[in-house]
C-alpha atoms as a PDB file:
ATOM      1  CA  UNK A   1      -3.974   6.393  -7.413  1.00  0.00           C
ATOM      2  CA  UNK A   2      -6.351   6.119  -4.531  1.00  0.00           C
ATOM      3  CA  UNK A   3      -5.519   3.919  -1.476  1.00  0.00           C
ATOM      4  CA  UNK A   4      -6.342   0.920  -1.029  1.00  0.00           C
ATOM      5  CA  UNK A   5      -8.354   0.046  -4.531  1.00  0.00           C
ATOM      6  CA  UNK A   6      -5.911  -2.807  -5.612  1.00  0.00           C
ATOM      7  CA  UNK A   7      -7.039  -6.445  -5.167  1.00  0.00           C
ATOM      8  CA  UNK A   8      -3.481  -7.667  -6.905  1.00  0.00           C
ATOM      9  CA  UNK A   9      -0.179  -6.407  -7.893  1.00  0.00           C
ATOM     10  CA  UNK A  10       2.319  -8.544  -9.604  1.00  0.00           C
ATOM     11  CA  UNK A  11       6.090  -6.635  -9.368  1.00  0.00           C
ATOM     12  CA  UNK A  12       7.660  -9.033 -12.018  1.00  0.00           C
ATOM     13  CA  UNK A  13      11.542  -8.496 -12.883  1.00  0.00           C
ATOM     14  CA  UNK A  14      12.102  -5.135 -11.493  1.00  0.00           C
ATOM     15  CA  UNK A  15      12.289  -5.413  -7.739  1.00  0.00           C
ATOM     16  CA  UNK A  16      16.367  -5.764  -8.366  1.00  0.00           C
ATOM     17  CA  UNK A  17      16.316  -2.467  -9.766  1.00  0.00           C
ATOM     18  CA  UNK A  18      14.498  -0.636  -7.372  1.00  0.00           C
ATOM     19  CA  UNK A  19      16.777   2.126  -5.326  1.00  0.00           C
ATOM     20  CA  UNK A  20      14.339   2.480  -2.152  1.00  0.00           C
ATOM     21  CA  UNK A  21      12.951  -0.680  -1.367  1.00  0.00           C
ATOM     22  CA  UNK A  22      11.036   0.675   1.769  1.00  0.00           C
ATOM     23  CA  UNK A  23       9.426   3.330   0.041  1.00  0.00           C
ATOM     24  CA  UNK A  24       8.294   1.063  -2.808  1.00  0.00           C
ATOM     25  CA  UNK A  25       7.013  -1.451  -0.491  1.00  0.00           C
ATOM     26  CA  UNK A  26       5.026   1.186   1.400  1.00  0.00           C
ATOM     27  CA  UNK A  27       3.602   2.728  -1.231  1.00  0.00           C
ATOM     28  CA  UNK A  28       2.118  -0.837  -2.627  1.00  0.00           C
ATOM     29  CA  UNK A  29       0.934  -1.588   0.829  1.00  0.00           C
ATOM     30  CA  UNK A  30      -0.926   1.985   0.010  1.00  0.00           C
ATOM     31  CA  UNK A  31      -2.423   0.642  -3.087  1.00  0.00           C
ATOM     32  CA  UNK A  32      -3.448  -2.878  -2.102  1.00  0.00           C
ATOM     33  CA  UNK A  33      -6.684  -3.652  -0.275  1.00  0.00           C
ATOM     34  CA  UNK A  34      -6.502  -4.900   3.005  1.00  0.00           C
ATOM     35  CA  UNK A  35      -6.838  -8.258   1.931  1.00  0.00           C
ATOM     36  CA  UNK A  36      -4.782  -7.656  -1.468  1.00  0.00           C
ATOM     37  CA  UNK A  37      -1.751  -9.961  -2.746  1.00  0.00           C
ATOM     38  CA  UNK A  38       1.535  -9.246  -3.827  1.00  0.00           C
ATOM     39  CA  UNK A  39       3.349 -10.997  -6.374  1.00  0.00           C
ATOM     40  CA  UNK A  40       6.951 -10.402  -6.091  1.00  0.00           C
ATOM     41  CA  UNK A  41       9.137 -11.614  -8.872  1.00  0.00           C
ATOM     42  CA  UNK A  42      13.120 -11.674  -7.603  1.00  0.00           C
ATOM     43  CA  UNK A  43      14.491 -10.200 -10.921  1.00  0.00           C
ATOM     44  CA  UNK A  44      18.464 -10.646 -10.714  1.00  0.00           C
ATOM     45  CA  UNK A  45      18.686 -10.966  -6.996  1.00  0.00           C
ATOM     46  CA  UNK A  46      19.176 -13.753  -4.650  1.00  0.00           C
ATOM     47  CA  UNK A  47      15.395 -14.497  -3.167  1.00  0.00           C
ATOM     48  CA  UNK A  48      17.038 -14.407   0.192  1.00  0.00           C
ATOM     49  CA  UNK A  49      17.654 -10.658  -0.568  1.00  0.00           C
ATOM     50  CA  UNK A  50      14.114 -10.553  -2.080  1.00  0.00           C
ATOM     51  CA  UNK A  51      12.895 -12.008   1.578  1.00  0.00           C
ATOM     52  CA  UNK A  52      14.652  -9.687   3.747  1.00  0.00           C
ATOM     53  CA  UNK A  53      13.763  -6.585   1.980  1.00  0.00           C
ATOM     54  CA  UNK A  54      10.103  -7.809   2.754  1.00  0.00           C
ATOM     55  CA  UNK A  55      10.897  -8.427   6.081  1.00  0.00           C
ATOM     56  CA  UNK A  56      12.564  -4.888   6.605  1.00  0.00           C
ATOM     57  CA  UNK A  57       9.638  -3.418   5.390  1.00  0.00           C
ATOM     58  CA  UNK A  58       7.106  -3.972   8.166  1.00  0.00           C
ATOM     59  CA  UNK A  59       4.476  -3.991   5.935  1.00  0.00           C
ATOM     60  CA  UNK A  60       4.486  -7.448   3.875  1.00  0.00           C
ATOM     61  CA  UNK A  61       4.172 -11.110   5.162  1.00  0.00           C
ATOM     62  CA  UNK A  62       5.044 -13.444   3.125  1.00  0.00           C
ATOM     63  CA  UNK A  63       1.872 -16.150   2.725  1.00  0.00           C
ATOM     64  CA  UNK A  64       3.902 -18.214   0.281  1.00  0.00           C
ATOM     65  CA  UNK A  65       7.116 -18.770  -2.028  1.00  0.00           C
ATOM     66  CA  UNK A  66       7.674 -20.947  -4.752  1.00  0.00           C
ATOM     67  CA  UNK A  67      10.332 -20.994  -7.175  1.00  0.00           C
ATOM     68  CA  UNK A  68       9.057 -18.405  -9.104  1.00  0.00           C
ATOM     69  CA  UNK A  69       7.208 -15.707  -6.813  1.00  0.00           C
ATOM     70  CA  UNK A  70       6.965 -14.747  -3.142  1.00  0.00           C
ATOM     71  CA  UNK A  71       3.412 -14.226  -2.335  1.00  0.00           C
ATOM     72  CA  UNK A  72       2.999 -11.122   0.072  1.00  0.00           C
ATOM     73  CA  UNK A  73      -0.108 -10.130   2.468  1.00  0.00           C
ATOM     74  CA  UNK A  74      -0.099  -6.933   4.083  1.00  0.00           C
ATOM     75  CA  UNK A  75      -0.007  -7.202   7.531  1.00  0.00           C
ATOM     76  CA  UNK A  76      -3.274  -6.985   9.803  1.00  0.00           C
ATOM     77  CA  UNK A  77      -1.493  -4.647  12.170  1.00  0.00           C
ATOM     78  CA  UNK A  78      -0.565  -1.496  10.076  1.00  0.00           C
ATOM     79  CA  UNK A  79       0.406   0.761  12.761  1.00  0.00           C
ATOM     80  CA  UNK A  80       3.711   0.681  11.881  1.00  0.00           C
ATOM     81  CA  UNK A  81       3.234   0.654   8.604  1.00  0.00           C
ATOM     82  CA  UNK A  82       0.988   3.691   8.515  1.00  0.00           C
ATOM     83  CA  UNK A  83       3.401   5.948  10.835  1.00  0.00           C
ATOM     84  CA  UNK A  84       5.962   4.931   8.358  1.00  0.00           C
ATOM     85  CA  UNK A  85       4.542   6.055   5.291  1.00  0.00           C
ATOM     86  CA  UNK A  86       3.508   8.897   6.932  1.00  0.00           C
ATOM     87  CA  UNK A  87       6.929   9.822   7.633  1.00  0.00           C
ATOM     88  CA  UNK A  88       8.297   8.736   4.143  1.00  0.00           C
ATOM     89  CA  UNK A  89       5.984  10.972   2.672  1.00  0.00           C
ATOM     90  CA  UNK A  90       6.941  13.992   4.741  1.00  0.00           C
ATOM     91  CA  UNK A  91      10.608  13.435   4.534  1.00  0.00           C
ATOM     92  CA  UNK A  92      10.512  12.792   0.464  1.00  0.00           C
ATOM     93  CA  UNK A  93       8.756  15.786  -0.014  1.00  0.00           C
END
């Protein structure tokens, strides 16, 4: 999928199962438009888990959480984010 062409993505009972957190993270913050949202369901993990794995990340700030969702924008500075997935992508490979 090309990057940047998502305006939303909704991750909705799955982010407990995922093995690499960082890479999935990155690779959304690939996909969503600057200005894109994240919906990010806890699944069957604790949302203070949920929170620091978007905090470890780099890439995600979280706009707003309710009982049911954190809301994630990608962060205005991707620098870090960018060098990152650069080197996630040339590591995995």
């Amino acid at each position: 999928m090309p990057s940047h062409t998502a305006d939303v993505i909704y991750a909705l009972d799955m982010f407990h199962m995922v093995r690499n957190t960082l890479v999935f993270l990155t690779e959304l913050f690939r996909l969503v438009k600057p200005y894109g949202v994240l919906f990010l369901e806890d699944g069957h993990q604790s949302r203070n888990l949920s929170k620091e794995k978007v905090n470890k990340s780099a890439c995600w700030k979280i706009a707003e959480e309710t009982k049911e969702f954190l809301k994630c924008h990608p962060k205005v500075d991707i620098g870090r984010c960018s060098l990152l997935l650069y080197t996630l992508v040339h590591i995995s490979f």
